[in-house]
Every structure is written in C-alpha cells, then in structure tokens.
Protein backbone atom coordinates (compact mmCIF):
# COMPACT_ATOMS: atom_id res chain seq x y z
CA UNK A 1 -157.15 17.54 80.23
CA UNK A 2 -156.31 21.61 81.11
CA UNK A 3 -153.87 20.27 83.29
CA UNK A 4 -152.19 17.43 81.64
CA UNK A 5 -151.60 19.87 78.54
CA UNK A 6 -150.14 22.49 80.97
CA UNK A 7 -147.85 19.85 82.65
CA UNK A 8 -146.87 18.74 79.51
CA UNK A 9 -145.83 22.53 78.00
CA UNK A 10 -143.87 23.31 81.23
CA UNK A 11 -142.01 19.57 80.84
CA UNK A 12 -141.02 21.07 77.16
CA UNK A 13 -140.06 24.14 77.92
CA UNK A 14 -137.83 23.49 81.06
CA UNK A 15 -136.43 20.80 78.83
CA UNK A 16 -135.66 23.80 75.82
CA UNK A 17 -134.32 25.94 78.63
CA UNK A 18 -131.72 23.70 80.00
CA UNK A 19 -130.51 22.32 76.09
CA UNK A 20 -130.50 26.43 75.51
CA UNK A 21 -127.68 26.84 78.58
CA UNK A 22 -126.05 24.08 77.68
CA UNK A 23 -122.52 24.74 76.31
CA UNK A 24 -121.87 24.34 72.89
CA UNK A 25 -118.36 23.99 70.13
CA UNK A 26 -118.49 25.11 67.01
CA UNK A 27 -115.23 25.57 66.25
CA UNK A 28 -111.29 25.22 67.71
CA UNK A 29 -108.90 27.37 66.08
CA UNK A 30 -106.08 26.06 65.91
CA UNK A 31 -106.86 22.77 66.02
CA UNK A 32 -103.24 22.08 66.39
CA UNK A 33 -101.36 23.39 68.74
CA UNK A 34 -97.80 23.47 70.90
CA UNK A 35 -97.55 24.08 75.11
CA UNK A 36 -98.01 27.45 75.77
CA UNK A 37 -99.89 28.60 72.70
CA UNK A 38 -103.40 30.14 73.01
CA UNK A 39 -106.52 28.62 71.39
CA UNK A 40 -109.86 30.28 70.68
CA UNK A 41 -113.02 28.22 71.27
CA UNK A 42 -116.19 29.34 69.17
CA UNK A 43 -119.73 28.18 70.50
CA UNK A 44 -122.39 29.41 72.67
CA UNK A 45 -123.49 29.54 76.57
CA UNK A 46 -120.48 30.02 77.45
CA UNK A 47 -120.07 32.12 81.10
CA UNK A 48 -118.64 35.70 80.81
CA UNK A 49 -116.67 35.09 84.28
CA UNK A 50 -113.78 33.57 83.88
CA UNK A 51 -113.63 30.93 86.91
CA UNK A 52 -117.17 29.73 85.72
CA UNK A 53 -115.34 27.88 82.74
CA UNK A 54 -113.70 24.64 82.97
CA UNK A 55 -111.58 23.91 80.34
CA UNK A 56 -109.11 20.73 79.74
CA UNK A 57 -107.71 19.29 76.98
CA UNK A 58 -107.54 15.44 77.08
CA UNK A 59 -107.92 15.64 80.88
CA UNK A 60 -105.18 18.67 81.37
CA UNK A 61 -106.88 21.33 83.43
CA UNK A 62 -106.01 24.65 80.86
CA UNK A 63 -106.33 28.07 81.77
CA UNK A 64 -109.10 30.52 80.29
CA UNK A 65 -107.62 34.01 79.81
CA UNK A 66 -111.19 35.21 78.13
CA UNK A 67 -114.52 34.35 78.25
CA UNK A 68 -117.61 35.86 76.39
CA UNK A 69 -120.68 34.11 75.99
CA UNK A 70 -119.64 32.69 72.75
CA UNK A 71 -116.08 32.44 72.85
CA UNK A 72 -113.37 31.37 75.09
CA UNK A 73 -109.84 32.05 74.72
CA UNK A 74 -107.91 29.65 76.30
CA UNK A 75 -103.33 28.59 76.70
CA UNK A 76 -102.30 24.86 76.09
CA UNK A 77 -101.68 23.35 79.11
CA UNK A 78 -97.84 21.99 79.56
CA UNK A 79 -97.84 18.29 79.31
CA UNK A 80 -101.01 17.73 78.17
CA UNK A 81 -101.53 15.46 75.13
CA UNK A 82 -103.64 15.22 72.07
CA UNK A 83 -107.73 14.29 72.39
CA UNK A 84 -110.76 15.96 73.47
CA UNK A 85 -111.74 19.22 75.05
CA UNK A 86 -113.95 19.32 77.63
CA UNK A 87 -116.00 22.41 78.66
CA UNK A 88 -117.68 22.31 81.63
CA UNK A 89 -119.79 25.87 81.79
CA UNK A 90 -122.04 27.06 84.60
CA UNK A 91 -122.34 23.04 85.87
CA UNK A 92 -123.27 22.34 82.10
CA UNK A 93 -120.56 20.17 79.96
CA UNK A 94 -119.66 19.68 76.67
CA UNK A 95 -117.14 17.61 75.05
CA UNK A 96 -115.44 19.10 71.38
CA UNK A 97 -116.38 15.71 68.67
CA UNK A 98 -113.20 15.60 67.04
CA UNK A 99 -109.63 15.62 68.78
CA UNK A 100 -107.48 18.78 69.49
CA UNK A 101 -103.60 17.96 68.52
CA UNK A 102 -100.88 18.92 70.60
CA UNK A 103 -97.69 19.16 68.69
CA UNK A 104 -95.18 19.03 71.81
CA UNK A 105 -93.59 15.79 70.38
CA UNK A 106 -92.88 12.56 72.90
CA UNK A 107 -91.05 10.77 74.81
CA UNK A 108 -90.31 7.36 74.81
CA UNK A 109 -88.02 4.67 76.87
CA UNK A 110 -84.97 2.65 75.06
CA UNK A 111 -82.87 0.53 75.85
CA UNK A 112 -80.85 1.16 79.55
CA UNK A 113 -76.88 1.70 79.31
CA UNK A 114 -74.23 -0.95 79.41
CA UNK A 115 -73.00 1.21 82.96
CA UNK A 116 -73.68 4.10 84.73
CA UNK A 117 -72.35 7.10 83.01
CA UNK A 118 -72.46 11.02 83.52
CA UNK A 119 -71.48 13.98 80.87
CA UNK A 120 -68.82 14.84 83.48
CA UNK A 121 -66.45 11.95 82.51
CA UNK A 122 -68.21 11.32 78.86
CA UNK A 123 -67.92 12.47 75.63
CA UNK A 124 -70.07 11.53 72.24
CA UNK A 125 -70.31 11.68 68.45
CA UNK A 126 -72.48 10.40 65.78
CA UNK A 127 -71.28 8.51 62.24
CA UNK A 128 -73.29 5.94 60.10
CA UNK A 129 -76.24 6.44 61.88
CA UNK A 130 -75.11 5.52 65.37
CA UNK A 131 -74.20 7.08 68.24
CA UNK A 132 -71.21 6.39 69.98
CA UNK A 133 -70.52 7.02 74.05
CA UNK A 134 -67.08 6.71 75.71
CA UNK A 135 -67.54 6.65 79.28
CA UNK A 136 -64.12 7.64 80.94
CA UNK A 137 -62.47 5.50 83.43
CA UNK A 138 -64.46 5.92 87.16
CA UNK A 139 -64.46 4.22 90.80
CA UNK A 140 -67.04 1.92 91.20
CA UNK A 141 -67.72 0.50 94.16
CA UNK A 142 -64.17 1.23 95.07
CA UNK A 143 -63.09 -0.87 91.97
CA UNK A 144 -61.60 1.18 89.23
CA UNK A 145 -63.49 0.60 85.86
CA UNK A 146 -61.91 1.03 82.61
CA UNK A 147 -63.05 3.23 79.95
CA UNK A 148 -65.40 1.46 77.08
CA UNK A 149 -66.38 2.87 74.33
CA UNK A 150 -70.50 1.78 72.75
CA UNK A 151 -72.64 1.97 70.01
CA UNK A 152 -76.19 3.00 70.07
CA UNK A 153 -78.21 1.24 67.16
CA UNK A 154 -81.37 3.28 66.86
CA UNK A 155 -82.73 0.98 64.17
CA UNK A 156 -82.60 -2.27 66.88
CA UNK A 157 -82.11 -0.15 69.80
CA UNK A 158 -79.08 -1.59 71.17
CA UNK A 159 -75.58 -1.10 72.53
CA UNK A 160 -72.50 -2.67 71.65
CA UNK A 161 -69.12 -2.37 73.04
CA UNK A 162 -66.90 -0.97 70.64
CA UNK A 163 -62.41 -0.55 70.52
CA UNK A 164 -61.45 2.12 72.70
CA UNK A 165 -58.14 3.82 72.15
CA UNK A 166 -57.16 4.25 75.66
CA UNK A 167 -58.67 2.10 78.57
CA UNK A 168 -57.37 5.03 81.01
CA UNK A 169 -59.19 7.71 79.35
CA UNK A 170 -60.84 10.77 81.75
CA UNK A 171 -62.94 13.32 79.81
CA UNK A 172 -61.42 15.99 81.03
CA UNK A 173 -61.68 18.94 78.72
CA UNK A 174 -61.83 16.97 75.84
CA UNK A 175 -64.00 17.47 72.71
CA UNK A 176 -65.72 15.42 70.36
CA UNK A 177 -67.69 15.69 67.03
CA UNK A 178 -68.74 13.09 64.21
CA UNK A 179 -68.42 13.35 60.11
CA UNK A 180 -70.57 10.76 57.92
CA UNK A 181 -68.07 8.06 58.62
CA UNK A 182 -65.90 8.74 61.26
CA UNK A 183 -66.05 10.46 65.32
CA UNK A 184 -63.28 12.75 66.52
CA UNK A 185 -61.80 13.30 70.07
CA UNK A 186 -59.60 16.11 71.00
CA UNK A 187 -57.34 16.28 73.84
CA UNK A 188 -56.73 19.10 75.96
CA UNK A 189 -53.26 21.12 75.81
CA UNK A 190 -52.04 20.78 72.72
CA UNK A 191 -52.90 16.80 72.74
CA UNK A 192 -53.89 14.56 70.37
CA UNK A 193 -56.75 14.33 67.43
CA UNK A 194 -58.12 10.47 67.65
CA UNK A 195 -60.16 9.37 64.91
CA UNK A 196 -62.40 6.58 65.28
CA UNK A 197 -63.61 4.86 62.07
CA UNK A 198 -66.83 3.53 62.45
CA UNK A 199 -66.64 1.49 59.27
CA UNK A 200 -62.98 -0.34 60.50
CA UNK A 201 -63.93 -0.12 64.39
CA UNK A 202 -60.18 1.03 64.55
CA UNK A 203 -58.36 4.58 66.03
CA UNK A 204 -55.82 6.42 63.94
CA UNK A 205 -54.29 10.32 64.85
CA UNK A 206 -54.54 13.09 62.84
CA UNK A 207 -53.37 16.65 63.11
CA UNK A 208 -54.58 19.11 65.88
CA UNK A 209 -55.71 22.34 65.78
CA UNK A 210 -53.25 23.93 68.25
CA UNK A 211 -50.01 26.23 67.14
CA UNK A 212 -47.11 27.12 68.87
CA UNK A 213 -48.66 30.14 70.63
CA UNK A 214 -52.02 27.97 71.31
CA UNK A 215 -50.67 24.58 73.59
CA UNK A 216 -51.52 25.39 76.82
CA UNK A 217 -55.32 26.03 75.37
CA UNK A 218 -57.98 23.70 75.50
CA UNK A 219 -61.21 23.02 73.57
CA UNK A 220 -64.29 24.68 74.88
CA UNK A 221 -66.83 23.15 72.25
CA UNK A 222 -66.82 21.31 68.85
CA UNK A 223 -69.87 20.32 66.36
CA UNK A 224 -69.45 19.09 63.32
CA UNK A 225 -71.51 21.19 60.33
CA UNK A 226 -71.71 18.36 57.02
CA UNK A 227 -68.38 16.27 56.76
CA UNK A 228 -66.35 19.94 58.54
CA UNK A 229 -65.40 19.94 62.08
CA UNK A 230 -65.41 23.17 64.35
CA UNK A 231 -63.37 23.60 67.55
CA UNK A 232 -63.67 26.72 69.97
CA UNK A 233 -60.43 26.41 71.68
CA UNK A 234 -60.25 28.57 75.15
CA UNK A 235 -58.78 31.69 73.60
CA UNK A 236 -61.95 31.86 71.84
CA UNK A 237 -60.28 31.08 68.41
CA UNK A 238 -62.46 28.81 65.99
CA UNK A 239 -61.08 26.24 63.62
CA UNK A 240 -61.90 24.33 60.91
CA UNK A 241 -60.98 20.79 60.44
CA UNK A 242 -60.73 19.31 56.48
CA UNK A 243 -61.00 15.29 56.72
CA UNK A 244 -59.79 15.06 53.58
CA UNK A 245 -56.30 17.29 54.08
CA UNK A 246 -56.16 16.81 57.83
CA UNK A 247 -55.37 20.54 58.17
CA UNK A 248 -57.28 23.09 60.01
CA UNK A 249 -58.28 26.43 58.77
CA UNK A 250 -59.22 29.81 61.40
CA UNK A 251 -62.75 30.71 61.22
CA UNK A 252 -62.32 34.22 63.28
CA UNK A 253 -63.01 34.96 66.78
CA UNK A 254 -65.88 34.06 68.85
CA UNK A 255 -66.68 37.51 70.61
CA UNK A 256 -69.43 36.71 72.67
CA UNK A 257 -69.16 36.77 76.48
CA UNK A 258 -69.19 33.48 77.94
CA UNK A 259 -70.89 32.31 81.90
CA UNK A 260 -68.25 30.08 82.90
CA UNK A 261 -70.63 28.83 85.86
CA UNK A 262 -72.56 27.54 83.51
CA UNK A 263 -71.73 24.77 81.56
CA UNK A 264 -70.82 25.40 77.33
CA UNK A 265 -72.31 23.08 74.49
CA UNK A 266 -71.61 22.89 70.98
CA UNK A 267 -74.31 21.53 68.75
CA UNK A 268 -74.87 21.78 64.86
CA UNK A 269 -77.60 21.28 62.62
CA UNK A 270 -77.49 20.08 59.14
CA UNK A 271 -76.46 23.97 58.01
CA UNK A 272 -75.76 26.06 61.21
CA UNK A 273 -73.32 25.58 64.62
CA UNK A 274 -74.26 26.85 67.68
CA UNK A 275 -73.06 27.59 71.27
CA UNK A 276 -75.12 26.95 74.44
CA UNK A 277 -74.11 28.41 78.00
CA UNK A 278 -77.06 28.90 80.25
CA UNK A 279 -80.13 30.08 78.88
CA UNK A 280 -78.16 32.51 75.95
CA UNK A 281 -77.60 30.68 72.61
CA UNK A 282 -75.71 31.93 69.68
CA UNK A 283 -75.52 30.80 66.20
CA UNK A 284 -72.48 30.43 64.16
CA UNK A 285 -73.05 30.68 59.74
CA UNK A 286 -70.21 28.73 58.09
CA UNK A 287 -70.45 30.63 54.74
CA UNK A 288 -69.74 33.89 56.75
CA UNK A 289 -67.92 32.83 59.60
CA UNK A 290 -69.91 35.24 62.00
CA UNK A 291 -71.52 34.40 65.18
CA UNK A 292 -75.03 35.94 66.08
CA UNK A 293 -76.54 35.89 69.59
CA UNK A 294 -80.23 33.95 69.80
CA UNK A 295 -83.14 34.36 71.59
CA UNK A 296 -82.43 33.27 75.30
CA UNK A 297 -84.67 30.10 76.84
CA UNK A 298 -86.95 31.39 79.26
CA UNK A 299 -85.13 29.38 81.99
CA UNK A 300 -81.65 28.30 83.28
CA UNK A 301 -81.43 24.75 81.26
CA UNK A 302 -77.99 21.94 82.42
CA UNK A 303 -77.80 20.21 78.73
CA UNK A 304 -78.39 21.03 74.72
CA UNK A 305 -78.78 18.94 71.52
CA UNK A 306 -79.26 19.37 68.14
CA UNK A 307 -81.21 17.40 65.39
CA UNK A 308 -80.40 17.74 61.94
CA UNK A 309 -82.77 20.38 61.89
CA UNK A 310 -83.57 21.38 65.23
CA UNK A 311 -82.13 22.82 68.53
CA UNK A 312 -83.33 22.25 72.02
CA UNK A 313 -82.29 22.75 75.66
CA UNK A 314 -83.45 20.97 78.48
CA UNK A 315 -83.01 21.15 82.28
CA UNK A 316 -83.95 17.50 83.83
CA UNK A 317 -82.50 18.56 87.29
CA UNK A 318 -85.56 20.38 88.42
CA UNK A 319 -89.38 19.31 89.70
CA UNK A 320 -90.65 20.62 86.25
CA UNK A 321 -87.71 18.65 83.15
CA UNK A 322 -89.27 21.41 80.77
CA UNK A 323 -87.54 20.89 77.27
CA UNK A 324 -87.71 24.00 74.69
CA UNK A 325 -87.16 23.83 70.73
CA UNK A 326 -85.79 26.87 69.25
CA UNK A 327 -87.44 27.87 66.33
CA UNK A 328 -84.66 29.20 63.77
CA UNK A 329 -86.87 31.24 61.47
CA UNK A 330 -88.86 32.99 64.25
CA UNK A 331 -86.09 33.37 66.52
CA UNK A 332 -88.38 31.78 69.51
CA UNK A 333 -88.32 29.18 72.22
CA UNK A 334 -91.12 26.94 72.73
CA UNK A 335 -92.24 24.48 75.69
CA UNK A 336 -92.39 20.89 74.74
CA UNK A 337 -93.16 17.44 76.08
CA UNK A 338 -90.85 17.45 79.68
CA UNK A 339 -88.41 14.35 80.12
CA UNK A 340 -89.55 11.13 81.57
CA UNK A 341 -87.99 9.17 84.50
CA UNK A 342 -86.86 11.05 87.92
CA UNK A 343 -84.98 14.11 87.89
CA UNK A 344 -81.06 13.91 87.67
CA UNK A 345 -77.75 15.82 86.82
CA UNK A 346 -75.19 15.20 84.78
CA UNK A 347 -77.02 13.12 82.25
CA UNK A 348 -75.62 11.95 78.42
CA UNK A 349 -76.89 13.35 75.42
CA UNK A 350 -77.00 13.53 71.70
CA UNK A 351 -79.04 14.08 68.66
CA UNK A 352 -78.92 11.82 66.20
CA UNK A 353 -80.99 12.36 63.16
CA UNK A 354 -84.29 13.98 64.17
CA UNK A 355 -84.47 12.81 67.43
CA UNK A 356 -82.95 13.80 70.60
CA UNK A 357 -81.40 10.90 73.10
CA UNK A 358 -81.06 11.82 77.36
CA UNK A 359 -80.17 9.05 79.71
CA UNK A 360 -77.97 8.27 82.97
CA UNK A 361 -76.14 10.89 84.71
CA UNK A 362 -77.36 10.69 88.91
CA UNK A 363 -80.60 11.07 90.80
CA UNK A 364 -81.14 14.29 92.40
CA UNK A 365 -82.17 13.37 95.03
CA UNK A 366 -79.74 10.61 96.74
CA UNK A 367 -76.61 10.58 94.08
CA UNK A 368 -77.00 7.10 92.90
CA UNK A 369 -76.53 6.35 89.40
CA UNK A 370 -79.20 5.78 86.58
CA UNK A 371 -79.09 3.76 83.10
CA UNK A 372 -82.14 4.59 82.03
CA UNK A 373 -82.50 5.91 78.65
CA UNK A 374 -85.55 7.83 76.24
CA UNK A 375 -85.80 9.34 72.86
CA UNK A 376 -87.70 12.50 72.25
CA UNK A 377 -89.36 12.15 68.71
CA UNK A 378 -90.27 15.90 67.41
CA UNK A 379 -93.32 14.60 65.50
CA UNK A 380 -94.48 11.70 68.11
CA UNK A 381 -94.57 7.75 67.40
CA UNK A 382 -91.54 5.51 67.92
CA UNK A 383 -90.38 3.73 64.97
C-alpha cells in the first residue's frame, strides 16, 4: 500500500509540475490592432529568451521583441488576419480564448474590366456614386481600338459602356476630376474642358483654366474638393474651377519641389487636396490656400487614392503590394492588407466613397494585360 500511495503522489505532482510550465493568457492589450503595431501579452510561464517563444496570430508567425516570464511583447505580423493567438513556450502551447482583431481592412475581387486598360492611356472621375474609366484609343493585337468610356456600379458591381466624346482620345497629359453630378477632362496646351453629365450621359465644353501667358502649359494633377475643382497646371499655378460660373479662380503657387521620375497624383478627401510623387505627400487646405508637406511612406509606392476620408498609396509592382493609409491627425503612415492578384504596373485606380478600387494595368513579369479588378474596404466585409 506504501508504494501504491507513493506512485500515486509522484503521478500528481509531475502532473502539477507540467500544468505549472504550461503557458498561460491573461490578457492582450490591444486587442485590436493594425500591421506593424506592437501588442503586449500578460500571462505566466512564459520563457525569458526570446527564440523560446512562438507567437502567431491566426496562423501568422509574429515576432517577439520581449519576453519575461509573464509578459511578452510582441509586432503584428503584415498580412495576418483576425483570430487566435497561439503561444507555443518552451514546447508548451497555449491558445488566447477569444479572437485578436486586426484592423488592416480587406481585399476583395469585383467584377473584371470590359478591356485591358493601363493608367498610362486612362483617365477617371467619380459622380452619382459611380466611377467612370475612359480608356484611350490603343493597338490591340495590331488592330487599333477605339476609346470607350464605362461605368462602374458599386451597388451591382458592374460596367457599362457609356458616350465618349472622342473615339480617338490618347490620355496624354490630360486631367480629370468629378463634382456630385458631373466628371471633367482637361486637355493639355491650352485645350479643351469636357464635361460629362452623368445624369444626361451627354459631353458639353466649358471654359479652361489657361491664359494667354499659360497655353503651352499642361495639367500636372486635378482633384476635386466638394462640388470645386483644382488643377496644378505645369508652371505650378493652382486653379479653381466654379461649376456654377464656369470661371476659374488662382489659388497661389504650389512651391514644393517635385521628382519628375516619379509619377504625380492628385487626390482629395471630403475637406483636403493632396499631391503624391514618390513616397513625399503634401496637403493642400482650401480655406487657406497653402500647401503643407506630409509625412513620407516608408517606401517608393507607383499609384495613390483617396476615400472621402482617407489617403493611401500603394506599390503593386513589387514581391511585397504593401498598401499604407495616412493617418491625417497623427501625421503617420501605416501598413495595411497588401493587394491581391499578381504583381503589375500601370494599373487603374480610384476611390470612390470609402473604398479604394485597383485593377488592370500589365503583369510584371511577361507584359500581358490583366482585367482583373478588387476593392479594398477600410473596415472589412463586402457589401
């Protein structure tokens, strides 16, 4: 009986000593979370050395920057999504009860373009909700192909050819924005203002933006801010465009210093414009005409959109798609979910609403053209 008694004490207490080194959560703070941001994990038996901790969140291998026997610190792996962490400590694991939330928004597929198209020989604006792509006139398969103009329906996610005002159009330095109702494209060199009416599906001209001194410029960017357009012609000059008076009003001077091997965006949100050229972004205030330089991204990015509140740059060319959100208030860029399909160049783009819209353009690797299209929604979920 002695020995049974023994065996049975040493059966309980190898069995308390391996529940004692077993890892343990008792808290995640945050428990919400973008790429990139650290999160402190509060328990017990964890290891003090930093490669004895395993850490992943829904799967996503994360890396530990401290460890002390009851608390790890760890950074929100890129790409990973929201579920469980997992803590594997010292060959012991442990698996957090409730899901971790990582707010890096998603991507989702849509509907694939009429035709191939690249930003090269495209331009695009937004009115009633839409989103409207001209694709210039392009070789294809040695035949020529007209230009076409389409509508993007976001609410039945569909395209529909639209009137287009010239079936030889080329987007060369041109420039386009959108108002509530109607979309705007500006030719080059003292050209033209068309304005499409979304409401009519019909083209009428207005007045341009270009004086006497001013018609061998050209636009370099436009966003619309509200119902106002904004053009940056190439001697840096900003105007403003009235619907209501077609007349055009100078908004000062843009003084910043521009990377011409870099390609130049113009975005808007709801209240601000801004200018993209690389990784620098500057911010334009309507009320006091100024421009102020931003926060750079952390990396060379090839295309920028705007939301109605939001602004992010992307680079989809390269092994890694990252896509960054600039925070306004805090003046910081932040990792989010990276683009879906194969990597490319010269892709479309647009914001419209509170999503973000890439598609097309060419595969890196071998040239040939892509119709694919996704949606990035900020807050995850597809409608």
């Amino acid at each position: 009986m002695k020995k049974a008694a023994f065996f049975l004490l040493g059966c309980f207490l190898i069995s308390c000593s391996d529940e004692e080194k077993s890892p343990s959560i008792l808290t995640i703070t945050p428990s919400v979370a973008d790429f990139g941001q650290q999160v402190t994990i509060a328990g017990s038996n964890f290891s003090t050395t930093l490669l004895d901790n395993e850490v992943s969140f829904n799967g996503t291998p994360a890396t530990v920057t401290s460890a002390t026997a009851t608390e790890l610190t760890v950074t929100v792996p890129v790409n990973s999504t929201s579920g469980k962490i997992s803590i594997k400590s010292q060959g012991r694991q442990v698996i957090s009860a409730t899901d971790f939330t990582v707010t890096c928004g998603q991507w989702f597929s849509r509907a694939a373009l009429p035709q191939t198209g690249e930003s090269d020989n495209a331009i695009t604006f937004t009115a009633l909700g839409y989103a409207f792509v001209m694709l210039g006139q392009a070789s294809v398969g040695g035949a020529l192909q007209d230009a076409v103009l389409y509508r993007f329906d976001p609410t039945n996610n569909s395209w529909t050819p639209k009137t287009i005002y010239d079936k030889e159009f080329f987007a060369s330095s041109f420039a386009s924005w959108g108002s509530y109702e109607k979309g705007f494209v500006l030719e080059p060199y003292g050209g033209d203002l068309h304005v499409y009416d979304a409401n009519s599906d019909s083209w009428s001209i207005k007045s341009n933006p270009y004086t006497a001194n001013s018609g061998d410029k050209y636009p370099i960017i436009a966003f619309n801010i509200g119902n106002d357009g904004y053009v940056m012609l190439s001697d840096n000059n900003v105007w403003k465009y009235n619907i209501a008076g077609d007349s055009w009003t100078n908004q000062g001077v843009f003084t910043g210093e521009l990377d011409f091997s870099y390609e130049i965006y113009g975005l808007a949100t709801s209240t601000k414009g801004y200018l993209g050229n690389g990784s620098a972004l500057w911010e334009f205030d309507p009320v006091t005409k100024q421009w102020t330089q931003k926060a750079s991204v952390s990396a060379q990015t090839f295309l920028m959109f705007a939301t109605h509140d939001g602004v992010y740059a992307a680079d989809c060319s390269t092994e890694g798609k990252g896509l960054w959100e600039f925070n306004v208030s805090k003046n910081i860029w932040t990792r989010k979910a990276s683009l879906p399909g194969g990597q490319r160049y010269s892709p479309l783009f647009f914001g419209l609403g509170d999503k973000g819209y890439v598609g097309g353009g060419n595969q890196t690797s071998n040239d040939q053209p892509l119709k694919d299209f996704f949606v990035y929604m900020p807050a995850g979920g597809i409608d």
